[in-house]
C-alpha atoms as a PDB file:
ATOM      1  CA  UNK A   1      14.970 -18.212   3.680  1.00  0.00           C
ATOM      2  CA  UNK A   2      11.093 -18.613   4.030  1.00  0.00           C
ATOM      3  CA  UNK A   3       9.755 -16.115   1.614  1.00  0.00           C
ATOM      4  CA  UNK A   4       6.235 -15.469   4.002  1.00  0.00           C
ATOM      5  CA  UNK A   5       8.584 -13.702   6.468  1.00  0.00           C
ATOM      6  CA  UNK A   6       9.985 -11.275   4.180  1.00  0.00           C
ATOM      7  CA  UNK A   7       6.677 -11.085   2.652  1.00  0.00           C
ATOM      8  CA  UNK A   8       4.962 -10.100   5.492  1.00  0.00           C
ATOM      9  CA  UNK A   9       8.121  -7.195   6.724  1.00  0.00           C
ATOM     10  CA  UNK A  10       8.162  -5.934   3.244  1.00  0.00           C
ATOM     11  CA  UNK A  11       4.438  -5.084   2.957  1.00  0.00           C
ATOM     12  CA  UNK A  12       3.588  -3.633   6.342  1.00  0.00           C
ATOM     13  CA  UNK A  13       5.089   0.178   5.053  1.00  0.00           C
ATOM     14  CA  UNK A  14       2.040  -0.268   2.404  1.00  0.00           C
ATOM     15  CA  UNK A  15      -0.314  -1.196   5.018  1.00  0.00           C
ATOM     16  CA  UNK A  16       0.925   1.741   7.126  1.00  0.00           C
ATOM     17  CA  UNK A  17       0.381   4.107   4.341  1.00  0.00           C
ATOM     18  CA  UNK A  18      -2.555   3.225   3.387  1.00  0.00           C
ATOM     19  CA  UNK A  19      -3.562   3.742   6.909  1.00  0.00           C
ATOM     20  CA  UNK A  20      -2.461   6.864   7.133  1.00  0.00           C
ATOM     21  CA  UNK A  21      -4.094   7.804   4.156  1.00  0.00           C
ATOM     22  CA  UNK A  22      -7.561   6.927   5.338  1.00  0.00           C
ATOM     23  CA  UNK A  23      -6.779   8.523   8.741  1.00  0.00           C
ATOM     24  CA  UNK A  24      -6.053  11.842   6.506  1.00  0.00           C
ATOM     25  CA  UNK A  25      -9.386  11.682   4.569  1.00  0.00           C
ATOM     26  CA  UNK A  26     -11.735  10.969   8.228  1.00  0.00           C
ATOM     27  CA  UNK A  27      -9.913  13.755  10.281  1.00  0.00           C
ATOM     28  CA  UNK A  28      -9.267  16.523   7.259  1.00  0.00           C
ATOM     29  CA  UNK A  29     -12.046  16.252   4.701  1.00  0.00           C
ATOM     30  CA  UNK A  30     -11.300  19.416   3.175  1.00  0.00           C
ATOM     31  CA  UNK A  31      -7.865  19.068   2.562  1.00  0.00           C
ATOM     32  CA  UNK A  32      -7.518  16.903   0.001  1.00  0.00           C
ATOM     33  CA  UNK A  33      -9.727  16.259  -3.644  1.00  0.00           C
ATOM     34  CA  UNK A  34     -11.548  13.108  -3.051  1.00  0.00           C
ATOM     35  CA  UNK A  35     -10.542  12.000  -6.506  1.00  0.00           C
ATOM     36  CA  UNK A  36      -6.616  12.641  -5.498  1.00  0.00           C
ATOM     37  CA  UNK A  37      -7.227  10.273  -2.743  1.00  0.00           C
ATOM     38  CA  UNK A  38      -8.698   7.571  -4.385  1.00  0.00           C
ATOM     39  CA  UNK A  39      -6.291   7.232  -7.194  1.00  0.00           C
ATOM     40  CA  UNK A  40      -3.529   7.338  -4.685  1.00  0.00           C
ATOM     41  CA  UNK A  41      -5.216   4.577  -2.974  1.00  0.00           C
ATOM     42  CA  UNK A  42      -5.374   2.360  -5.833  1.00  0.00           C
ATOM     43  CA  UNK A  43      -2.109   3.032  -7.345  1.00  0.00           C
ATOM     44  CA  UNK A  44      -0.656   1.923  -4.092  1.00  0.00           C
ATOM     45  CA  UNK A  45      -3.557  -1.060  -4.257  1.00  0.00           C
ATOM     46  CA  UNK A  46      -0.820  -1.573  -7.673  1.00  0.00           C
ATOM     47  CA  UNK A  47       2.259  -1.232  -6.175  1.00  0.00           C
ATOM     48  CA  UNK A  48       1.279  -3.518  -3.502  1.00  0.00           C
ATOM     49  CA  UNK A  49       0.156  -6.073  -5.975  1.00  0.00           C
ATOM     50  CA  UNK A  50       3.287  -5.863  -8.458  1.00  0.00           C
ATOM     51  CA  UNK A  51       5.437  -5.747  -5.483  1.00  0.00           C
ATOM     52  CA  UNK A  52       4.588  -9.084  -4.206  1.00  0.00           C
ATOM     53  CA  UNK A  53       4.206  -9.984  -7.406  1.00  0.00           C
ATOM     54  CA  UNK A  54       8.110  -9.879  -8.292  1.00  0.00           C
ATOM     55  CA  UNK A  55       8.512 -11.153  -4.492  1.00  0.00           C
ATOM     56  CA  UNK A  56       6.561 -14.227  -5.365  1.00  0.00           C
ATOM     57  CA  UNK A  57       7.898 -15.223  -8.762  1.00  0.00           C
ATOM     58  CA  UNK A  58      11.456 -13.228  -9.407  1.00  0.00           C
ATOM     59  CA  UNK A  59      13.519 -14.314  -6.632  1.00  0.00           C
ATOM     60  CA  UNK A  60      12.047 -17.796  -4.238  1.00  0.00           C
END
């Protein structure tokens, strides 16, 4: 199994999220805290990073 394929499937939710997520703050400004949104962004920045973390080095 090459590990870049699953690599790349597994971390395109967390791109889409993240996407959404800066879609939300452009079209509703007022809707969310801006501090809410930035530590959402960066603990999925984390999750992203652990997650292909354990990809990387717990199972090859």
């Amino acid at each position: 199994m090459k590990d870049t394929q699953g690599n790349g499937i597994a971390i395109a939710p967390h791109v889409l999220l993240i996407a959404l997520l800066l879609a939300l703050v452009m079209f509703a400004p007022g809707v969310f805290p801006g501090e809410l949104i930035g530590d959402v962004i960066g603990l999925e920045i984390v999750v992203i990073s652990m997650y292909a973390m354990f990809r990387r080095h717990g199972r090859s």
